[in-house]
Protein backbone atom coordinates (compact mmCIF):
# COMPACT_ATOMS: atom_id res chain seq x y z
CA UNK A 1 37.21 50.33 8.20
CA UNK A 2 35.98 48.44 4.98
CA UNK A 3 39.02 47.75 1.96
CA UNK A 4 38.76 49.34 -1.08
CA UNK A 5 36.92 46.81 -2.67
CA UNK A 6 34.32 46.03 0.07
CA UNK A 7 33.79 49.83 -0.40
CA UNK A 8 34.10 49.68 -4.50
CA UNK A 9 30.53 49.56 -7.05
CA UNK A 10 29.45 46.55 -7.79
CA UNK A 11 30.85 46.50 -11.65
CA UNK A 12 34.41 47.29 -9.87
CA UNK A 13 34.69 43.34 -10.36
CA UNK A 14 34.93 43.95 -13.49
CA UNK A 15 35.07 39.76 -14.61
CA UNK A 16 31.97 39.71 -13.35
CA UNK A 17 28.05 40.34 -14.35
CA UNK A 18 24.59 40.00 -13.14
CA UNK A 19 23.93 35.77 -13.33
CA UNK A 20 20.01 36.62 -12.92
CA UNK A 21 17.23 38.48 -14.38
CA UNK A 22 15.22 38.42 -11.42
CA UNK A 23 15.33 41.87 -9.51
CA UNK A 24 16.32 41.53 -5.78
CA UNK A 25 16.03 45.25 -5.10
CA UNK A 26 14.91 46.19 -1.80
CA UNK A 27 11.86 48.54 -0.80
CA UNK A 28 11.34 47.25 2.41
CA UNK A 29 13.03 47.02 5.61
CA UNK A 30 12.31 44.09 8.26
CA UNK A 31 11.33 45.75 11.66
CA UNK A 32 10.80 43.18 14.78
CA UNK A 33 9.66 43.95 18.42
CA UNK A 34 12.46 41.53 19.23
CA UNK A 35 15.86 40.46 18.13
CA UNK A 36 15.53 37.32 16.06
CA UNK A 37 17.73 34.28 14.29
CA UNK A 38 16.07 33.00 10.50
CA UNK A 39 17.00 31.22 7.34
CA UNK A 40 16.45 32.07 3.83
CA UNK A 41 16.16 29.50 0.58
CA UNK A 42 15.09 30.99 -2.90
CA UNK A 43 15.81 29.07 -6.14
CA UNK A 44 16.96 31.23 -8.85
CA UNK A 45 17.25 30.62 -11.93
CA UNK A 46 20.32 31.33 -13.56
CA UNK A 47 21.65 32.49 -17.20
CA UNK A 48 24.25 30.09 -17.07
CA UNK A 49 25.26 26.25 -15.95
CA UNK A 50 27.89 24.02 -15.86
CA UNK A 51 30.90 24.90 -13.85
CA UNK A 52 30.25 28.56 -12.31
CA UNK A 53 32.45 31.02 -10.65
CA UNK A 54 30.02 33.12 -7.82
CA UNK A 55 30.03 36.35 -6.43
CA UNK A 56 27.77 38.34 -4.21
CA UNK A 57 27.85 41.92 -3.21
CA UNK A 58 25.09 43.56 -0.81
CA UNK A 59 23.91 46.92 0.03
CA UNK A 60 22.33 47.45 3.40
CA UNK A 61 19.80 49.80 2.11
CA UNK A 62 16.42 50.26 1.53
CA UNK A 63 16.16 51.33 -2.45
CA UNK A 64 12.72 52.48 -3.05
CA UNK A 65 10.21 54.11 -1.00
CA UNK A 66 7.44 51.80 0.08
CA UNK A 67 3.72 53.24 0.58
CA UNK A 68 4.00 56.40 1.43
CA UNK A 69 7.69 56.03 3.23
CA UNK A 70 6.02 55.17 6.51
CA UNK A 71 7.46 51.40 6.20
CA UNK A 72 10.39 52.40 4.51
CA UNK A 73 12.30 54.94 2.75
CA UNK A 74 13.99 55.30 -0.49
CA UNK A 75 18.13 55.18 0.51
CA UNK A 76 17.03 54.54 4.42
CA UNK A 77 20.11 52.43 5.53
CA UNK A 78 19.22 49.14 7.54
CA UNK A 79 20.31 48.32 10.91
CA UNK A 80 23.29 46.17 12.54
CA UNK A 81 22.63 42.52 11.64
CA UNK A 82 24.98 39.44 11.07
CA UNK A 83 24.95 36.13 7.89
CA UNK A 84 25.68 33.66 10.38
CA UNK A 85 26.07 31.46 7.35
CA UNK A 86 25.08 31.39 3.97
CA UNK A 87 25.77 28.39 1.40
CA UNK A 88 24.83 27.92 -2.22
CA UNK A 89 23.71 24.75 -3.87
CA UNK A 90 22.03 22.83 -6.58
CA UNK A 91 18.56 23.39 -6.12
CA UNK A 92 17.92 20.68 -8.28
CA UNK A 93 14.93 20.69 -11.33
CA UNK A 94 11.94 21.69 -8.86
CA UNK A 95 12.21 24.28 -6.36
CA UNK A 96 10.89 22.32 -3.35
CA UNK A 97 12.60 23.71 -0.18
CA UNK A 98 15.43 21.17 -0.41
CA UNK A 99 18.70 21.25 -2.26
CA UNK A 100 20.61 17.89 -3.52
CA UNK A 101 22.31 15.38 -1.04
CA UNK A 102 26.45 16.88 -1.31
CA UNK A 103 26.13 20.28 -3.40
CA UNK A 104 26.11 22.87 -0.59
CA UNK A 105 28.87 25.29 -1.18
CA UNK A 106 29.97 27.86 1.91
CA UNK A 107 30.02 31.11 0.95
CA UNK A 108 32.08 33.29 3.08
CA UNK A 109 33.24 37.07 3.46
CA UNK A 110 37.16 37.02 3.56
CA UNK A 111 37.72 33.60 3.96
CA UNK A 112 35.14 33.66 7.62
CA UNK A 113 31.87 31.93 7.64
CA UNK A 114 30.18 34.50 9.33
CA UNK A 115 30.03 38.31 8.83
CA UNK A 116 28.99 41.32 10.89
CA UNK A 117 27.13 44.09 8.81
CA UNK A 118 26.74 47.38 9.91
CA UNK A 119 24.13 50.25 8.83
CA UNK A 120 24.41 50.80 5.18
CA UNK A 121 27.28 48.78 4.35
CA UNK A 122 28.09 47.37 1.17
CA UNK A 123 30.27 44.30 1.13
CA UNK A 124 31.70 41.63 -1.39
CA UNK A 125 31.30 37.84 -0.77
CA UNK A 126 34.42 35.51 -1.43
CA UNK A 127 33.88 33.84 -4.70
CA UNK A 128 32.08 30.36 -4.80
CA UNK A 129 32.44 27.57 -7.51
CA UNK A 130 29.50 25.70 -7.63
CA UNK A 131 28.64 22.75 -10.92
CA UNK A 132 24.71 23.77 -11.90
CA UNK A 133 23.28 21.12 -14.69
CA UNK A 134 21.15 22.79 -17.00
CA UNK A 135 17.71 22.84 -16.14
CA UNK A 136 18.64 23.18 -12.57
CA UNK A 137 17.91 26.66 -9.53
CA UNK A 138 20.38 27.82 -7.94
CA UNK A 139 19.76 27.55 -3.98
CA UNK A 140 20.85 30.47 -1.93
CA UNK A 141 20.20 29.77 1.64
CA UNK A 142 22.05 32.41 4.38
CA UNK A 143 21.11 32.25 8.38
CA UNK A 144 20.40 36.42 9.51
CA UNK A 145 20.78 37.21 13.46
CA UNK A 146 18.94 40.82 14.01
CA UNK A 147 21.27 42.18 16.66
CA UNK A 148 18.44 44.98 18.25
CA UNK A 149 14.50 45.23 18.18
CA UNK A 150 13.83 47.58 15.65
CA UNK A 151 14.12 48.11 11.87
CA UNK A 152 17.34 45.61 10.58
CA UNK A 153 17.69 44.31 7.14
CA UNK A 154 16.55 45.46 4.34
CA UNK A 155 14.00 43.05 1.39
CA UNK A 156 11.64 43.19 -1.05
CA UNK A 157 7.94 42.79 -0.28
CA UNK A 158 6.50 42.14 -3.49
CA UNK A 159 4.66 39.13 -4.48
CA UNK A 160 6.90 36.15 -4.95
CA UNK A 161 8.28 35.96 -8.29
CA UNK A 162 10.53 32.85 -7.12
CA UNK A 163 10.30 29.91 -4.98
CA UNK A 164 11.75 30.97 -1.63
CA UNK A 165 11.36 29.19 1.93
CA UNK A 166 12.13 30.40 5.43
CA UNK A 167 12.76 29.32 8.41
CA UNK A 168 13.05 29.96 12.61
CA UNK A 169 16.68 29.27 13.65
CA UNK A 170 19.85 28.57 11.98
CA UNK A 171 19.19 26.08 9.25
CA UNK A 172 21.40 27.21 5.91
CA UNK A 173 23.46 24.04 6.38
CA UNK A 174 20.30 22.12 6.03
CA UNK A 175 19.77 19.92 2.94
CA UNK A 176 15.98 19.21 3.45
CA UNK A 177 13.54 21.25 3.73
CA UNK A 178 12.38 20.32 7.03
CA UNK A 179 11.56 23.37 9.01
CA UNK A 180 10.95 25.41 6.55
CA UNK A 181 7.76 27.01 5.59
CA UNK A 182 6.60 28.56 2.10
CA UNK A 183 7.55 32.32 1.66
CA UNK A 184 5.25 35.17 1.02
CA UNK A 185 6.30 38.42 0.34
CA UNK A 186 9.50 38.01 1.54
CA UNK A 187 12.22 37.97 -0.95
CA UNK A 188 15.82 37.74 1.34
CA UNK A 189 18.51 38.09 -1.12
CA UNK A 190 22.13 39.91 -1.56
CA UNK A 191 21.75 43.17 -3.90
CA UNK A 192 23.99 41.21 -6.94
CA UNK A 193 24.77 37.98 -7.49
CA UNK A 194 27.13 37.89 -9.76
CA UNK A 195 29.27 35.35 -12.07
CA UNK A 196 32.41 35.24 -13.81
CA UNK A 197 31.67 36.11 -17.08
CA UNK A 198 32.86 38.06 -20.21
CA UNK A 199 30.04 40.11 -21.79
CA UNK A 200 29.94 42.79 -24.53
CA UNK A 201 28.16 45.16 -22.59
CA UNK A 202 26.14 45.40 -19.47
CA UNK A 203 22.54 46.51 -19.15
CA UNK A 204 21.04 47.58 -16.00
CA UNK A 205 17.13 48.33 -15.55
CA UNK A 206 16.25 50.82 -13.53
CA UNK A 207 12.53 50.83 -12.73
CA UNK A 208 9.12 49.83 -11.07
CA UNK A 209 7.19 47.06 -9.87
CA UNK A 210 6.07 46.53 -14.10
CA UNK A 211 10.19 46.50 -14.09
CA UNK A 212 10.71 44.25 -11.90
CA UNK A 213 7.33 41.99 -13.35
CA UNK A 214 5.31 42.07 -10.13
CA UNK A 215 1.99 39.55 -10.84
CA UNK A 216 3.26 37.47 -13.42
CA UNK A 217 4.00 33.79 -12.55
CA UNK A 218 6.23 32.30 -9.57
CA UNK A 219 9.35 30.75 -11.88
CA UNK A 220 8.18 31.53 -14.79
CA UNK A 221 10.45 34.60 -16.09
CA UNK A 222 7.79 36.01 -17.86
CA UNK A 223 8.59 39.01 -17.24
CA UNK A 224 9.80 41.60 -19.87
CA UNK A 225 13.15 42.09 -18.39
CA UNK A 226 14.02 38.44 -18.33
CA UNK A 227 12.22 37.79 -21.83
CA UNK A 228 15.12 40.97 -23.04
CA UNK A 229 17.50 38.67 -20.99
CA UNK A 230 16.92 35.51 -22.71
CA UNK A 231 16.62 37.39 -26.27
CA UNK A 232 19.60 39.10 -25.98
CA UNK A 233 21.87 36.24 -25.06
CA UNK A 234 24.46 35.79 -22.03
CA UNK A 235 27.16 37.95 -24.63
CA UNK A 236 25.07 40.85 -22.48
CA UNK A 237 24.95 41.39 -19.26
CA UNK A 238 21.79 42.18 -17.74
CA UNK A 239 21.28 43.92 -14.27
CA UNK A 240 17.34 44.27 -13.26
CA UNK A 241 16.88 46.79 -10.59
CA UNK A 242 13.15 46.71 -10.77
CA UNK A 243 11.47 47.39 -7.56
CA UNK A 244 7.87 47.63 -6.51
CA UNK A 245 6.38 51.39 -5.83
CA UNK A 246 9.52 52.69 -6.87
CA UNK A 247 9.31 56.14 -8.45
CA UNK A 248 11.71 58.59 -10.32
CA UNK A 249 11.77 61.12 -7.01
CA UNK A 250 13.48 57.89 -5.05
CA UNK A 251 15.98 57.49 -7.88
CA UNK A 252 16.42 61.25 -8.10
CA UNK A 253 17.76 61.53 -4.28
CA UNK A 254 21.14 59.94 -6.04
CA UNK A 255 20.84 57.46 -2.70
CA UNK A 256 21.88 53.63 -2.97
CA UNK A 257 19.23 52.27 -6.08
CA UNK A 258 20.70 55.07 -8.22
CA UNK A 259 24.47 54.12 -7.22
CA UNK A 260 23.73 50.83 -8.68
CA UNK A 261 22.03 52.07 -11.78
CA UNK A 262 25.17 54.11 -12.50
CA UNK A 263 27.36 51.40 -13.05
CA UNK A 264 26.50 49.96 -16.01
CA UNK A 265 27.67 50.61 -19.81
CA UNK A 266 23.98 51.17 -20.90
CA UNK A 267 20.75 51.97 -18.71
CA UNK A 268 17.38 51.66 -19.22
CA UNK A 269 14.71 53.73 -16.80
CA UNK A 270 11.44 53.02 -16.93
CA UNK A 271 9.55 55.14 -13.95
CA UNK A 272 7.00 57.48 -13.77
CA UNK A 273 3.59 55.47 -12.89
CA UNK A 274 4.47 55.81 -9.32
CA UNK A 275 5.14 59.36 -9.39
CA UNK A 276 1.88 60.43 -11.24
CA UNK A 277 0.12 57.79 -9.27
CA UNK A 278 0.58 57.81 -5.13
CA UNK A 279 3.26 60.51 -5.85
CA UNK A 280 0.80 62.95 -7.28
CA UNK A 281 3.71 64.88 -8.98
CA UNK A 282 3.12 67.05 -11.48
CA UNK A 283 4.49 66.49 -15.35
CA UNK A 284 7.30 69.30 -14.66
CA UNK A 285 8.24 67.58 -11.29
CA UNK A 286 8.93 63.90 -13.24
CA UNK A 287 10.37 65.34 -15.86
CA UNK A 288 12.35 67.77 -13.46
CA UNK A 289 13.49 64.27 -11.95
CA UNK A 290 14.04 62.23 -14.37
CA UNK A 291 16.29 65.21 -16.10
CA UNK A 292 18.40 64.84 -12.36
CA UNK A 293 18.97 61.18 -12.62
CA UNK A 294 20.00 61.37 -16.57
CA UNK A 295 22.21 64.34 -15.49
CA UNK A 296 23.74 62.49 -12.10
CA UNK A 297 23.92 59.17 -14.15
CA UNK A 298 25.85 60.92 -16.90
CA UNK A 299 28.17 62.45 -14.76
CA UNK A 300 28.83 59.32 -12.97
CA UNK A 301 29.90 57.44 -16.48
CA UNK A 302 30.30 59.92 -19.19
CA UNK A 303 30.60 56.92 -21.81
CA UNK A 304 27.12 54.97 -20.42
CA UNK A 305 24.60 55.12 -22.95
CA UNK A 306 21.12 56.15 -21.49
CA UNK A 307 17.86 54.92 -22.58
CA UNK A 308 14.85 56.41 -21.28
CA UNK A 309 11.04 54.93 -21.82
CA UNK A 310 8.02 56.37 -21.94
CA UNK A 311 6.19 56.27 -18.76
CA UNK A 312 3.76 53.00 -19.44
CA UNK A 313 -0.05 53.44 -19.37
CA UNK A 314 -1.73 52.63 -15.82
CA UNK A 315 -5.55 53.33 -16.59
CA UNK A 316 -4.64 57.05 -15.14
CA UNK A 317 -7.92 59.57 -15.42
CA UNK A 318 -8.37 63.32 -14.76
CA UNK A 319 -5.16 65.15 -13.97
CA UNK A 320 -3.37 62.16 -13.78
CA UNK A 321 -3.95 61.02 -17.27
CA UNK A 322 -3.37 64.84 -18.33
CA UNK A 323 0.38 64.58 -17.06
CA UNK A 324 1.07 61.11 -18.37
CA UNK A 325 0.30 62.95 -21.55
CA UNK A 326 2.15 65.58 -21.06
CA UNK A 327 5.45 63.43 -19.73
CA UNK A 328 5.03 61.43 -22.54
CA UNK A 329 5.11 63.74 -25.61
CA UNK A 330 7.89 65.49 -23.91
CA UNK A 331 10.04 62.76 -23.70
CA UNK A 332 8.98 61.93 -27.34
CA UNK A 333 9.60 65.51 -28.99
CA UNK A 334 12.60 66.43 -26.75
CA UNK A 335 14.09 63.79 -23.95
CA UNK A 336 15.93 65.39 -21.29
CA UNK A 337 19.71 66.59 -22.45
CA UNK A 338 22.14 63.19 -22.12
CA UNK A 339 19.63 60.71 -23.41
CA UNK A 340 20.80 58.58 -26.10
CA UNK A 341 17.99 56.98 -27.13
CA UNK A 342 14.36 56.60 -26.17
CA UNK A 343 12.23 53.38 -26.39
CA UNK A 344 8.33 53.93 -26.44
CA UNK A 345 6.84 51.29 -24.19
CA UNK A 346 4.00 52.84 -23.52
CA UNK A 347 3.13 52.13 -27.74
CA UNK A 348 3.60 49.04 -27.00
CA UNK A 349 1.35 48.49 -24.19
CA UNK A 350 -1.51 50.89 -24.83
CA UNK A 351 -4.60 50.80 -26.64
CA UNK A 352 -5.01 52.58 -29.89
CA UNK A 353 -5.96 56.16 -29.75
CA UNK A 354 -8.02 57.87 -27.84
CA UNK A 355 -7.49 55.37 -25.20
CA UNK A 356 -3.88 55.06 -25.38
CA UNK A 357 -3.69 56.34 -21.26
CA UNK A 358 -5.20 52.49 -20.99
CA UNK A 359 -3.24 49.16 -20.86
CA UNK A 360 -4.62 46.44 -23.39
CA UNK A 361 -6.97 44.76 -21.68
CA UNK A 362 -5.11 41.23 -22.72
CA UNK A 363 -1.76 42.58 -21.28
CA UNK A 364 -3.52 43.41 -17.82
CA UNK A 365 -2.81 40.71 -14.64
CA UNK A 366 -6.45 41.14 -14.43
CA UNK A 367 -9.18 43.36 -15.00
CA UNK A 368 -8.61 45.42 -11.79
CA UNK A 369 -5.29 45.45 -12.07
CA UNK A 370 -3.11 47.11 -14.94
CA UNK A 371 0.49 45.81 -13.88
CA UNK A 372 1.72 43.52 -17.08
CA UNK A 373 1.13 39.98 -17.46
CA UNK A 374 3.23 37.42 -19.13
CA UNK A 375 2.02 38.25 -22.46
CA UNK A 376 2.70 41.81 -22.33
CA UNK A 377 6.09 40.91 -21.26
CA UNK A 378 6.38 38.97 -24.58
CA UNK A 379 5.22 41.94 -26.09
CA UNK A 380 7.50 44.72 -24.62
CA UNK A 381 10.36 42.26 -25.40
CA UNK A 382 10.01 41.53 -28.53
CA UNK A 383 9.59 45.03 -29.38
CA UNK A 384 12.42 46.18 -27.51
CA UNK A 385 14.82 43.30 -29.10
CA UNK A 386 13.75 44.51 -32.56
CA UNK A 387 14.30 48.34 -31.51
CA UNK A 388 17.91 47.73 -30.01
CA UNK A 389 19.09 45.24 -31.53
């Protein structure tokens, strides 16, 4: 049996909110031919410094589909695995695999060191007090023992937004990076990490890969969830459940991503590409979907406001293009019943009319490849901070 508050959402810590922009949303789960022992280091880069009060809470849950759901599968709960440790620590001015000589901090799960996690848990960390000089990552570095062969935790397999580092064996007590390698596609992080904080309100994005700003730069935030971040000020709280291939169908199945999204006092969902795209739904099935999570989300937290974008252009043609039309105006002319407000990113990202299904070719990460770059983050950002605020 799990207490109350091991069992509680995330915002039942209610002195608490989300210390990062950068979306460690899961929509992958690891799967080994044999059990295994590794560390994880990834400097974050926080929205605060100086004397901080920490907090991490997990989900054991894959949140998005992945492909099509072969890998892994939107709500699929992970395995039995165990932190053998975890610490957190200045990661000093250059994320470089090692963390300064005396800063390591444990971090521990009612008062042990170590902690047993079972399919689908969610859990609470102890809080952590760790001094962060401006300018400075955050190192979180835990030690994971896979108990079985088989599929175990779950991660996200995205391209590395953030320096991370990994290692074979138990080295999260480690202060150099010796051992550790460079990590690719492998972001190993709890769900929330969270600090002691009094905001005015708390956002949470819910959304896809251009959410969670897959291809823009490694440390460079330039992303248009942590521009919004940075605009808006640490008054706000700011939640970023962005996760690659993620789709409105996932979110719809009211599973573990959707359980976080309903938490906050104000959410924003962006989905849709992922549908129309590799989902092949139809324009009645997303909006069906997206009408489910505004209805679940609203019953969940009558008082939450609920913004919903436009579904952003992707270069769709034929029939897809025809129902990213068709989503769009609908959601323009008459959003589904509980939205309070609707923010048009695709305007923002388009090109002018007729070819307003296509991304600006300056906002693309390239030009096979319409996922936003840095400079459409700016873009959808500043917008959106003019809108809302």
């Amino acid at each position: 049996m799990h207490s109350q508050e091991n069992q509680a959402g995330v915002f039942s810590q209610s002195e608490y909110t989300s210390a990062t922009a950068l979306s460690t949303a899961a929509n992958y789960i690891m799967n080994r031919a044999e059990p295994f022992i590794h560390t994880y280091r990834t400097y974050i880069r926080l929205r605060g410094n100086g004397s901080l009060t920490l907090k991490f809470w997990h989900s054991n849950a894959v949140d998005s589909t992945w492909d099509m759901g072969l890998e892994a599968k939107a709500s699929e709960p992970g395995g039995e695995w165990s932190i053998e440790a975890a610490y957190i620590a200045d990661g000093g001015p250059e994320p470089d695999g090692t963390v300064l000589p005396g800063t390591q901090v444990p971090v521990t799960f009612w008062g042990e060191a170590a902690k047993q996690v079972a399919p689908g848990e969610t859990f609470w960390s102890d809080e952590a007090v760790l001094m962060l000089p401006e300018g400075h990552y955050l190192a979180f570095t835990w030690t994971i023992r896979t108990a079985a062969p088989g599929k175990t935790f779950p991660y996200n397999v995205e391209g590395m937004l953030v320096s991370a580092y990994d290692a074979s064996g138990n080295y999260a007590g480690q202060e150099s990076n010796a051992a550790f390698s460079v990590s690719d596609k492998l972001l190993v992080l709890p769900s929330y990490i969270g600090y002691k904080k009094k905001v005015a309100k708390r956002l949470v994005l819910l959304g896809d890969s251009i959410t969670q700003g897959v291809r823009t730069a490694k440390d460079e935030y330039s992303y248009w969830a942590a521009r919004i971040a940075d605009g808006l000020g640490t008054g706000y709280g700011l939640w970023n459940l962005g996760s690659g291939w993620g789709r409105a169908y996932d979110a719809a199945t009211d599973g573990s991503w959707l359980d976080k999204a309903k938490q906050g006092d104000e959410v924003l969902i962006v989905l849709g590409v992922n549908d129309l795209d590799i989902g092949k739904r139809s324009a009645a099935g997303l909006l069906a979907d997206l009408t489910h999570i505004v209805s679940l989300i609203r019953e969940a937290n009558p008082e939450a406001g609920i913004i919903l974008g436009t579904v952003p252009p992707f270069n769709f043609e034929g029939e897809r293009e025809a129902a990213w039309r068709s989503v769009n105006a609908q959601i323009l002319a008459a959003p589904p019943a509980g939205v309070s407000r609707v923010f048009d990113i695709a305007a923002v990202l388009s090109m002018p009319a007729p070819l307003d299904h296509r991304v600006r070719p300056e906002y693309m990460s390239n030009t096979d490849d319409p996922h936003p770059n840095g400079t459409a983050g700016k873009a959808v950002a500043d917008a959106f901070l003019e809108w809302y605020t």
